[in-house]
PDB file of N, CA and C in Angstrom:
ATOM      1  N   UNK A   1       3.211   1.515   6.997  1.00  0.00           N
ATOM      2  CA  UNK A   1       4.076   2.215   7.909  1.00  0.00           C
ATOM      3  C   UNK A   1       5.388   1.446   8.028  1.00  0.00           C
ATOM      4  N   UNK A   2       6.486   2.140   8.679  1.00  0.00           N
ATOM      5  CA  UNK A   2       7.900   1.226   9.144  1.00  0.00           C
ATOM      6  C   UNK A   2       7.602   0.638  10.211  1.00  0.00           C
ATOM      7  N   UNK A   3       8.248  -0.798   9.449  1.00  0.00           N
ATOM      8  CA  UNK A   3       8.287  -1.662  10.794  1.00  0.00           C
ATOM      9  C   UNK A   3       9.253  -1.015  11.729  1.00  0.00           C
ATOM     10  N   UNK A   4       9.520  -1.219  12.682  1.00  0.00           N
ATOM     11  CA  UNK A   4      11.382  -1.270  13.671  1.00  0.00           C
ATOM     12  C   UNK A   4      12.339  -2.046  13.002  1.00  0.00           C
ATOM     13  N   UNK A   5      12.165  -3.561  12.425  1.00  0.00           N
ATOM     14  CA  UNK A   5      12.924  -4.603  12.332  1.00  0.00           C
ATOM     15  C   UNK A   5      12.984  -3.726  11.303  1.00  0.00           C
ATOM     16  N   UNK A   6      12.359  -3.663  10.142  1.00  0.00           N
ATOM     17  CA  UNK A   6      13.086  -3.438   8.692  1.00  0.00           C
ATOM     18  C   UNK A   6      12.755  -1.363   9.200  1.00  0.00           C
ATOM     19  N   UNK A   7      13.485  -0.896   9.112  1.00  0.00           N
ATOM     20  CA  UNK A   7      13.276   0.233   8.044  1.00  0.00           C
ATOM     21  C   UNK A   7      13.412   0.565   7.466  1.00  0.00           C
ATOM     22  N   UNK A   8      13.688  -0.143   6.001  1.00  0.00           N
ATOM     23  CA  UNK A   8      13.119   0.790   4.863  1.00  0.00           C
ATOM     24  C   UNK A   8      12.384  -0.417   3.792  1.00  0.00           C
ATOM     25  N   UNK A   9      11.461  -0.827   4.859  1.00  0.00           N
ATOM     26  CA  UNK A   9      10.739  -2.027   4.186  1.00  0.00           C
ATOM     27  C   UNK A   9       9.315  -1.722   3.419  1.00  0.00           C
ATOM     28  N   UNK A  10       9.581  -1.774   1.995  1.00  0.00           N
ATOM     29  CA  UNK A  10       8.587  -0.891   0.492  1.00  0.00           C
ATOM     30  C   UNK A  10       8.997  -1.518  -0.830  1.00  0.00           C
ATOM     31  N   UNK A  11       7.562  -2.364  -1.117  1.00  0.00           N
ATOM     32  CA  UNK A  11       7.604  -2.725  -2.378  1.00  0.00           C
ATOM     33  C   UNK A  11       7.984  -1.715  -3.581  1.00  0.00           C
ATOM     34  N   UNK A  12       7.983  -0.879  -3.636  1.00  0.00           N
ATOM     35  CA  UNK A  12       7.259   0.299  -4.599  1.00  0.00           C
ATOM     36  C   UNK A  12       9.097   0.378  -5.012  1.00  0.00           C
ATOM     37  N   UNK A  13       9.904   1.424  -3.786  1.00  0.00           N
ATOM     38  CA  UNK A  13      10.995   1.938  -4.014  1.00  0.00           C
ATOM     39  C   UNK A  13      12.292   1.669  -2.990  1.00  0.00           C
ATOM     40  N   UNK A  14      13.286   1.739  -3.829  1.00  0.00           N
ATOM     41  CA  UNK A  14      14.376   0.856  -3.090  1.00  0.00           C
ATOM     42  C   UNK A  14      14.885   2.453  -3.073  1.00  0.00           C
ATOM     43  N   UNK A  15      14.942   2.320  -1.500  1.00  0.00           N
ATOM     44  CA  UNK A  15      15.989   4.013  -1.042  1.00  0.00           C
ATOM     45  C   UNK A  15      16.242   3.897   0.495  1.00  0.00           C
ATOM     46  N   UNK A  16      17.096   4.740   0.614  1.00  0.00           N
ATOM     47  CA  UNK A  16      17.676   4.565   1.904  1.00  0.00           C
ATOM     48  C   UNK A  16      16.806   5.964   3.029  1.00  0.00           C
ATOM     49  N   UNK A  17      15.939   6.434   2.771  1.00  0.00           N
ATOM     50  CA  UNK A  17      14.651   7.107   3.693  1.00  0.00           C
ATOM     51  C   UNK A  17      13.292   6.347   3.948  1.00  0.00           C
ATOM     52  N   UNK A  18      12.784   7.260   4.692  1.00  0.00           N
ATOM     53  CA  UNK A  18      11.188   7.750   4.834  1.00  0.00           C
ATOM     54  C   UNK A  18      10.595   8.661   4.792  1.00  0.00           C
ATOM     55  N   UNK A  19       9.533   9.125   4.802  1.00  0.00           N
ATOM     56  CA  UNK A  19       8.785  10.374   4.739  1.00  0.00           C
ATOM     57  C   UNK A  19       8.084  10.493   5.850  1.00  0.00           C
ATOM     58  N   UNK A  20       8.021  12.163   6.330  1.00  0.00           N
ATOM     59  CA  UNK A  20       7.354  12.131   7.271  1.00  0.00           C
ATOM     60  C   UNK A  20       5.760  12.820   7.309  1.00  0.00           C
ATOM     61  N   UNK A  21       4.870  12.179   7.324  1.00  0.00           N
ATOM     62  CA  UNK A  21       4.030  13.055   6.595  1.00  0.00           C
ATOM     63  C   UNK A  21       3.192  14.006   7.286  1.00  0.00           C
ATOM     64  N   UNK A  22       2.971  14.955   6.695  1.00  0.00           N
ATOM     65  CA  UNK A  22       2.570  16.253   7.559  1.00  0.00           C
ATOM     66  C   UNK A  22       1.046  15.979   7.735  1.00  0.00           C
ATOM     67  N   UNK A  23      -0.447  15.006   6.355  1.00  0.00           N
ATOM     68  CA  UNK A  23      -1.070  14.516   6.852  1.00  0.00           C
ATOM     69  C   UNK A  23      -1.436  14.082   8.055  1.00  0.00           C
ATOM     70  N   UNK A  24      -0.495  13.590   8.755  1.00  0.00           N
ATOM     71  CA  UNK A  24      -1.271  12.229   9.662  1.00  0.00           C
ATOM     72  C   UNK A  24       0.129  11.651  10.504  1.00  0.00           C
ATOM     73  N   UNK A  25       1.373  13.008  10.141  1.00  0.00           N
ATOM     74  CA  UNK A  25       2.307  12.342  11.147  1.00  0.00           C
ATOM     75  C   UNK A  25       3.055  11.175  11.378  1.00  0.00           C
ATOM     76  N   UNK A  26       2.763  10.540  10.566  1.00  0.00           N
ATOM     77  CA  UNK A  26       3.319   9.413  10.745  1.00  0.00           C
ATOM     78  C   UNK A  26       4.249   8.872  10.031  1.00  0.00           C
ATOM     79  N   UNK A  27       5.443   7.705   9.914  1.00  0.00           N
ATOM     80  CA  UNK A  27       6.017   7.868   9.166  1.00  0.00           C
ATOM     81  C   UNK A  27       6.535   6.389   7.797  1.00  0.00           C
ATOM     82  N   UNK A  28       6.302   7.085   6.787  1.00  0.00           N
ATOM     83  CA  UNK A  28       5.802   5.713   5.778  1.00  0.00           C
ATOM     84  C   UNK A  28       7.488   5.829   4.330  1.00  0.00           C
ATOM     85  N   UNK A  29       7.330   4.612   3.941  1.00  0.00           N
ATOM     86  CA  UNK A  29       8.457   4.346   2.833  1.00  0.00           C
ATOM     87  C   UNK A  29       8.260   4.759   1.983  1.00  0.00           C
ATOM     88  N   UNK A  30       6.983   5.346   1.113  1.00  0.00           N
ATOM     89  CA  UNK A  30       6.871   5.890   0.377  1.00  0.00           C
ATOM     90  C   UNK A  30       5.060   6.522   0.053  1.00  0.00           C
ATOM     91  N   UNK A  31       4.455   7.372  -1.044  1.00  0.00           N
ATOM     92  CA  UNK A  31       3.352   7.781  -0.878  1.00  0.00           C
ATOM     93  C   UNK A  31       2.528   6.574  -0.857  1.00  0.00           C
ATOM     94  N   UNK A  32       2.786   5.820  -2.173  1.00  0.00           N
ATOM     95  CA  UNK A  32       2.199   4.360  -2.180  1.00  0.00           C
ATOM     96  C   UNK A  32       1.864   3.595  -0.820  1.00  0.00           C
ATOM     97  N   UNK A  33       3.011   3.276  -0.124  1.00  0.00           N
ATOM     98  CA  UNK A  33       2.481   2.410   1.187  1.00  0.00           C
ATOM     99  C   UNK A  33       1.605   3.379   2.162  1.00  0.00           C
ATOM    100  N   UNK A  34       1.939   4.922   2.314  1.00  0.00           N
ATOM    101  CA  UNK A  34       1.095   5.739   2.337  1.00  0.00           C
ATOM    102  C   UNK A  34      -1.306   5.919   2.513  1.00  0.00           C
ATOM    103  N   UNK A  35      -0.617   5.936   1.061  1.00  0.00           N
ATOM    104  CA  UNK A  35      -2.399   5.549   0.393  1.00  0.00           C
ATOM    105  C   UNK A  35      -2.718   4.378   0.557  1.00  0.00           C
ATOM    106  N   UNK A  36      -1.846   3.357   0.656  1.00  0.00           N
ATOM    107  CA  UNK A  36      -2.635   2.305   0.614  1.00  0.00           C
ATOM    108  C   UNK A  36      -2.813   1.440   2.129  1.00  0.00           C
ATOM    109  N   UNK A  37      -2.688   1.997   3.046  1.00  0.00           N
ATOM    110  CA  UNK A  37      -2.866   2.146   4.929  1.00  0.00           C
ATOM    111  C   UNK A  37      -4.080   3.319   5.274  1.00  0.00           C
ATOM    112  N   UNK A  38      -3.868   4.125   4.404  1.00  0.00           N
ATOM    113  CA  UNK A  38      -4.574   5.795   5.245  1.00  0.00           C
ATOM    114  C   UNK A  38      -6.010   5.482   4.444  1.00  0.00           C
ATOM    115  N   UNK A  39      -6.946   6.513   4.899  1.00  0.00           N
ATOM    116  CA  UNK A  39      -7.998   6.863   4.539  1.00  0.00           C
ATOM    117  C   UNK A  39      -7.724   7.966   3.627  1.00  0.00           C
ATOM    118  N   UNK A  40      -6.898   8.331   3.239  1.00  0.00           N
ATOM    119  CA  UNK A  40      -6.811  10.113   2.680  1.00  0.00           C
ATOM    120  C   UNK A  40      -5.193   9.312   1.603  1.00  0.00           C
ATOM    121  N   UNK A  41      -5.150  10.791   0.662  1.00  0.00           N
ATOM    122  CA  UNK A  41      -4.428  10.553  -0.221  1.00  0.00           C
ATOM    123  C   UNK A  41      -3.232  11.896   0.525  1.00  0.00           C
ATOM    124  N   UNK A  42      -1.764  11.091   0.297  1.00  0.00           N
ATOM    125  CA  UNK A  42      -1.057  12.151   0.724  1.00  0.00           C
ATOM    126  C   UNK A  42      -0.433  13.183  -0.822  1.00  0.00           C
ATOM    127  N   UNK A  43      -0.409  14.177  -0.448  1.00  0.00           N
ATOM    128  CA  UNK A  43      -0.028  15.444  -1.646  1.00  0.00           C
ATOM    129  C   UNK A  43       1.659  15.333  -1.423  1.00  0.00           C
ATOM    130  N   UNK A  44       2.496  14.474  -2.227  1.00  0.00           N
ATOM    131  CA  UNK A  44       3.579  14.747  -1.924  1.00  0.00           C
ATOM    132  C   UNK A  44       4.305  15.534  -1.723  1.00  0.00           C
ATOM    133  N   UNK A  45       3.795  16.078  -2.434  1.00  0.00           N
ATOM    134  CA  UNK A  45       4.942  17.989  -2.804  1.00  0.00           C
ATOM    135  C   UNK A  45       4.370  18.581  -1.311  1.00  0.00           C
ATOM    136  N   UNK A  46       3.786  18.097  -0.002  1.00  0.00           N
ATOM    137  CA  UNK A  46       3.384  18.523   1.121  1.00  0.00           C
ATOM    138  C   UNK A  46       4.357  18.094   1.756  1.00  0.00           C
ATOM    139  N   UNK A  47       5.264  16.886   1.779  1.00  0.00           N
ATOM    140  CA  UNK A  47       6.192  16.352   2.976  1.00  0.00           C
ATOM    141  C   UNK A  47       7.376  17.561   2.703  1.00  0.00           C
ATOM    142  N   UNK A  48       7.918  17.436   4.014  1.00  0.00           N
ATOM    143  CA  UNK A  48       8.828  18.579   4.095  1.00  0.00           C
ATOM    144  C   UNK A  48      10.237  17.654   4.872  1.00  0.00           C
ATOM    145  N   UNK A  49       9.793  16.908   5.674  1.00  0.00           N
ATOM    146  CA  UNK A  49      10.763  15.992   6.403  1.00  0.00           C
ATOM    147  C   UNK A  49      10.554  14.652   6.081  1.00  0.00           C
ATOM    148  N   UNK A  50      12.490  14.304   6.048  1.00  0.00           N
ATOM    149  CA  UNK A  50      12.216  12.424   5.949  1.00  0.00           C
ATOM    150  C   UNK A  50      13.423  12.165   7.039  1.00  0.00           C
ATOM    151  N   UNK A  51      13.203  11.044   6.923  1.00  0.00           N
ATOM    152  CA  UNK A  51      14.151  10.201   8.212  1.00  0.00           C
ATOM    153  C   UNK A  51      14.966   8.890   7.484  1.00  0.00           C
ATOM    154  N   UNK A  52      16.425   9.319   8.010  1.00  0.00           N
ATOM    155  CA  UNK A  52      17.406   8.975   7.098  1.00  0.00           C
ATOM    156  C   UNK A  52      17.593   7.557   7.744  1.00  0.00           C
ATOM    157  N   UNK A  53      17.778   6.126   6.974  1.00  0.00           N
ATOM    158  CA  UNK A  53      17.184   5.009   7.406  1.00  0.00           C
ATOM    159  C   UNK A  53      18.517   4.306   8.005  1.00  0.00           C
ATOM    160  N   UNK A  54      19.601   5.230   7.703  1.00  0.00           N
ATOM    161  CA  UNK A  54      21.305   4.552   8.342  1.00  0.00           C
ATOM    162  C   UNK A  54      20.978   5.081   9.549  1.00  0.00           C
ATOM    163  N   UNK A  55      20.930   6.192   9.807  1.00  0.00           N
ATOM    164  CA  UNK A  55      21.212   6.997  11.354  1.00  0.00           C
ATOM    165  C   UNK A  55      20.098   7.732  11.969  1.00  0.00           C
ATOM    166  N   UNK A  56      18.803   7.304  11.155  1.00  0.00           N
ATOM    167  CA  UNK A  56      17.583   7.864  11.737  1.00  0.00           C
ATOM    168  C   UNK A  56      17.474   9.636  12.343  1.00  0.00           C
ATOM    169  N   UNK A  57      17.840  10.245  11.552  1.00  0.00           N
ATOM    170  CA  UNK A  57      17.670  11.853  11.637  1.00  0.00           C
ATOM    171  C   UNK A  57      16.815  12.077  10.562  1.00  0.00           C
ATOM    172  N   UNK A  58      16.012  12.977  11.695  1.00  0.00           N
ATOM    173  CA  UNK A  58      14.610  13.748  10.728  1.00  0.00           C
ATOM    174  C   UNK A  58      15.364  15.086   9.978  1.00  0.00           C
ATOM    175  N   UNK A  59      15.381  15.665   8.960  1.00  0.00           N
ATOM    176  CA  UNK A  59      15.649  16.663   8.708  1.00  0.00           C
ATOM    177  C   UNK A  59      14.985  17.182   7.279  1.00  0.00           C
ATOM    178  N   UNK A  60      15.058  18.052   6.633  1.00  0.00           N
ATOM    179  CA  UNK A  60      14.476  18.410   4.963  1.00  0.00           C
ATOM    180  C   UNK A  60      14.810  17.528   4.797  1.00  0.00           C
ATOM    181  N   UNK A  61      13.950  17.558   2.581  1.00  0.00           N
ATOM    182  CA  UNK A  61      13.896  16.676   1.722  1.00  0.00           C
ATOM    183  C   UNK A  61      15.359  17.077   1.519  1.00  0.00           C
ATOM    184  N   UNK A  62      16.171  16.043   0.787  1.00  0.00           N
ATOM    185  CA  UNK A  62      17.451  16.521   0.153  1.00  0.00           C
ATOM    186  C   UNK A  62      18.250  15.356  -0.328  1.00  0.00           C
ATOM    187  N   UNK A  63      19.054  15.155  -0.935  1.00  0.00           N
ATOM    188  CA  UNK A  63      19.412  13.851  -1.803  1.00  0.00           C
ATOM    189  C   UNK A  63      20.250  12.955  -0.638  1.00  0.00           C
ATOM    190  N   UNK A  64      21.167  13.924   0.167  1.00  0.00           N
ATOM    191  CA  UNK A  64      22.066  12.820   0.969  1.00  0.00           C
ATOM    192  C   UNK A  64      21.551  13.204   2.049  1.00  0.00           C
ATOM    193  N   UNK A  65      21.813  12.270   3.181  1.00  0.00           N
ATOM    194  CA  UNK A  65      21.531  12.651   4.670  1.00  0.00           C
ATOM    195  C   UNK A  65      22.815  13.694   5.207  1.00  0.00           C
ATOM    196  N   UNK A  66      22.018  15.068   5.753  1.00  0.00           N
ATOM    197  CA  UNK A  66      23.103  16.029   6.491  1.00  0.00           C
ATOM    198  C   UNK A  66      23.688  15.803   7.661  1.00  0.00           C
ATOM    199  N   UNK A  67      23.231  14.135   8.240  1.00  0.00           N
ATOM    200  CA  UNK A  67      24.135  13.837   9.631  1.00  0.00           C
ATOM    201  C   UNK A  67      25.605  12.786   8.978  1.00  0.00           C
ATOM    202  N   UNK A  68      25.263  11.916   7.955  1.00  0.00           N
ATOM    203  CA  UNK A  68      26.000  10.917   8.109  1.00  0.00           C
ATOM    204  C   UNK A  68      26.065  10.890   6.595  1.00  0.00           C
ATOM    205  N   UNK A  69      25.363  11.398   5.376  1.00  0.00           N
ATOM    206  CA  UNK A  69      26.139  11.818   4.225  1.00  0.00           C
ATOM    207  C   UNK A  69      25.552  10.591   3.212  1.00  0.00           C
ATOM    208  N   UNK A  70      24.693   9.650   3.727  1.00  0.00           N
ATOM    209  CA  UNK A  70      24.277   8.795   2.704  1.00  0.00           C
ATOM    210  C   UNK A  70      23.959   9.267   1.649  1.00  0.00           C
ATOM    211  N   UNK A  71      23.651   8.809   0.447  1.00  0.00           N
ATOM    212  CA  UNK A  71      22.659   8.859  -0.381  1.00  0.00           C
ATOM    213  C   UNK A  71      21.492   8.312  -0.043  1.00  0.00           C
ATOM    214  N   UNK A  72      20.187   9.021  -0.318  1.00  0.00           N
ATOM    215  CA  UNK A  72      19.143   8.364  -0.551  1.00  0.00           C
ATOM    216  C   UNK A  72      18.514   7.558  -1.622  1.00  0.00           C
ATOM    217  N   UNK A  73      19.048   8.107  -2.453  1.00  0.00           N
ATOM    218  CA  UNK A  73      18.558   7.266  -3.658  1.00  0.00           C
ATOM    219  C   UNK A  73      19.290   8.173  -4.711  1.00  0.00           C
ATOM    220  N   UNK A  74      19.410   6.813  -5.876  1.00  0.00           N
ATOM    221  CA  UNK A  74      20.656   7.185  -7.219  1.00  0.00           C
ATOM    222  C   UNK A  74      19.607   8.339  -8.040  1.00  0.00           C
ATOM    223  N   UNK A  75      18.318   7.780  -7.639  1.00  0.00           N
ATOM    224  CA  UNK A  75      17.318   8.861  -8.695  1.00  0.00           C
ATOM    225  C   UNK A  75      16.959   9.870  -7.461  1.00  0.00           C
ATOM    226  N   UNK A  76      16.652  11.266  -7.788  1.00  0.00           N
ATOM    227  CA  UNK A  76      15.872  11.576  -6.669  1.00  0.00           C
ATOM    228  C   UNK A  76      15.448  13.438  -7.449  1.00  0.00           C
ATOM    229  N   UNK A  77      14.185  13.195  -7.422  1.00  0.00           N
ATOM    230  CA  UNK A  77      13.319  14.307  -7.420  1.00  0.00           C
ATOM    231  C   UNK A  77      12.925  15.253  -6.357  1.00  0.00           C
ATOM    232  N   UNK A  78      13.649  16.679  -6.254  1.00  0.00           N
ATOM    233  CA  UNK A  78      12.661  17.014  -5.151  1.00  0.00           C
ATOM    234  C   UNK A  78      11.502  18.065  -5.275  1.00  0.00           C
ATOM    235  N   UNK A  79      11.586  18.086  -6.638  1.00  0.00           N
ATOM    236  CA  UNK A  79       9.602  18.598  -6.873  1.00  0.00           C
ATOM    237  C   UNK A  79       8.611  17.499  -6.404  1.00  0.00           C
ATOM    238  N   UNK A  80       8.667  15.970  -6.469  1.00  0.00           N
ATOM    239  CA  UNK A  80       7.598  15.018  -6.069  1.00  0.00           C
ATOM    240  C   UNK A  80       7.871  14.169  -4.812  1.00  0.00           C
ATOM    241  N   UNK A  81       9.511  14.468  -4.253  1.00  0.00           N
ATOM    242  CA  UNK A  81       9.866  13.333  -2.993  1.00  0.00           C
ATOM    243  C   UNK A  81       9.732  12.156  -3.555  1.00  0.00           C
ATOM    244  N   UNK A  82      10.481  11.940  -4.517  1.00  0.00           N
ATOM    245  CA  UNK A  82      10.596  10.686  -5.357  1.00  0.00           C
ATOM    246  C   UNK A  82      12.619  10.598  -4.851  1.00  0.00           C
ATOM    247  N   UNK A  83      12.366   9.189  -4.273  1.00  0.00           N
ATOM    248  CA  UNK A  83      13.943   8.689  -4.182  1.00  0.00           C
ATOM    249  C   UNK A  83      13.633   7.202  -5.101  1.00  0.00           C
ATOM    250  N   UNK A  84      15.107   6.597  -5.596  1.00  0.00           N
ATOM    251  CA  UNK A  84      14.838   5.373  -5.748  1.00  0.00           C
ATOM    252  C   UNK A  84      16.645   5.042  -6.288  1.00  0.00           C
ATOM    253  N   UNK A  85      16.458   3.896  -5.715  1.00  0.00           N
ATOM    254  CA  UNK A  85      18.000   3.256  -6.497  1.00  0.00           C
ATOM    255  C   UNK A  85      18.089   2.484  -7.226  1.00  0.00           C
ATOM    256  N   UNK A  86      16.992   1.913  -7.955  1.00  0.00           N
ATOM    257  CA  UNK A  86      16.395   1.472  -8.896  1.00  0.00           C
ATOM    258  C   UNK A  86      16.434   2.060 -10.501  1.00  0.00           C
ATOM    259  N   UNK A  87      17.553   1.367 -11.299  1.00  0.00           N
ATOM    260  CA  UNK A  87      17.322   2.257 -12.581  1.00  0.00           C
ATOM    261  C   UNK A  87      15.935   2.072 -13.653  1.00  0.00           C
ATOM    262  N   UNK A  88      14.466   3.247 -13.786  1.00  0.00           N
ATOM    263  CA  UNK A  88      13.981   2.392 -14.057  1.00  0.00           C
ATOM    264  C   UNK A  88      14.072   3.683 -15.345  1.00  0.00           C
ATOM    265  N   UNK A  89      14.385   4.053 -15.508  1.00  0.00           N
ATOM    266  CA  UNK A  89      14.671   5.170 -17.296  1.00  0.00           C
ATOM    267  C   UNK A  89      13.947   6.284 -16.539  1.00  0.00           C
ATOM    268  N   UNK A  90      13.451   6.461 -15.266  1.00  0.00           N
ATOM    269  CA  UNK A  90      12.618   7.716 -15.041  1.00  0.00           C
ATOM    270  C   UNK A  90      12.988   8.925 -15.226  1.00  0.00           C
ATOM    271  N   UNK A  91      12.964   9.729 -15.474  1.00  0.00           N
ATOM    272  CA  UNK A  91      13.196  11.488 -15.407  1.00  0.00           C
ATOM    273  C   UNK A  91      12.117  12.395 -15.242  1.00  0.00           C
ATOM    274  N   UNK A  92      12.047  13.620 -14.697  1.00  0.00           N
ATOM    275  CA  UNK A  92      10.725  14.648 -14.188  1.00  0.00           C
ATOM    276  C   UNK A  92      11.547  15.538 -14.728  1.00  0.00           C
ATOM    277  N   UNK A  93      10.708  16.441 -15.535  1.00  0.00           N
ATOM    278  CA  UNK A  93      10.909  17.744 -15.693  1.00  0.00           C
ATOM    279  C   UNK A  93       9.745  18.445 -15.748  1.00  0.00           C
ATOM    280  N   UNK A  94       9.522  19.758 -15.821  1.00  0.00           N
ATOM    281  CA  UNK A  94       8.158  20.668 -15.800  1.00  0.00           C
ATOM    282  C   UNK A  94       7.376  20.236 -16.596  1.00  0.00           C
ATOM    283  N   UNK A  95       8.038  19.722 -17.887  1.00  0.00           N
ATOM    284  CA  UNK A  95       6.858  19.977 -19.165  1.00  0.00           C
ATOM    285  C   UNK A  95       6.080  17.963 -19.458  1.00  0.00           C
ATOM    286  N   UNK A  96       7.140  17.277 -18.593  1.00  0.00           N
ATOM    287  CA  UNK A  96       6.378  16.072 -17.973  1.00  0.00           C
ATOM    288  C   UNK A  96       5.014  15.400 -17.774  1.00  0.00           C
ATOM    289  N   UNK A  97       4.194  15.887 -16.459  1.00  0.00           N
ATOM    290  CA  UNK A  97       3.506  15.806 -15.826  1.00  0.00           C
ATOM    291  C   UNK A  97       3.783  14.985 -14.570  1.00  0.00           C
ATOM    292  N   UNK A  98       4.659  14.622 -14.774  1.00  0.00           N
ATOM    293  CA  UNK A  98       4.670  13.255 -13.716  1.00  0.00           C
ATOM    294  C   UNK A  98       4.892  14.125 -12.756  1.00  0.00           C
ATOM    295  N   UNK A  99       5.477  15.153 -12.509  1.00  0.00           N
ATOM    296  CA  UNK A  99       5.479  15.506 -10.981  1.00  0.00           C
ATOM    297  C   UNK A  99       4.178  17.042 -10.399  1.00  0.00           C
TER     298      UNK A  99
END
């Protein structure tokens, strides 16, 4: 889960959100820190809201924040709620699987 002191504290992915998850409500840095706290696996393509980690507004998935215009991340998928600012060669498309 987010601490207070850090929020957007996640080994996994460097981005400027969170997710809010419709599971269990609560709100985590990514699916990874997710699954690996919960009893249950979260279905990403289920989150609908994240919380933007400059100005803390909940709103849809979407690349920049609609209060204050950040980016969330340089990569960002929104078939899987994948952000990251991390170049790691990733790309999703249909014929993929990854998402």
């Amino acid at each position: 889960m987010i601490s207070e002191d850090n929020q957007n504290s996640c080994k996994h992915y460097e981005k400027k959100c969170s997710l809010l998850t419709p599971c269990c409500s609560k709100q985590y840095s990514c699916r990874i820190c997710h699954d690996e706290a919960e009893d249950h696996i979260l279905n990403r393509s289920t989150v609908e809201q994240i919380i933007c980690s400059q100005c803390h507004v909940q709103q849809e998935v979407k690349k920049n924040c609609s209060n204050c215009g950040i980016l969330f991340g340089k990569y960002f998928c929104l078939k899987c709620r994948l952000f990251d600012d991390n170049d790691k060669k990733q790309f999703h498309c249909d014929g993929c699987g990854i998402c």
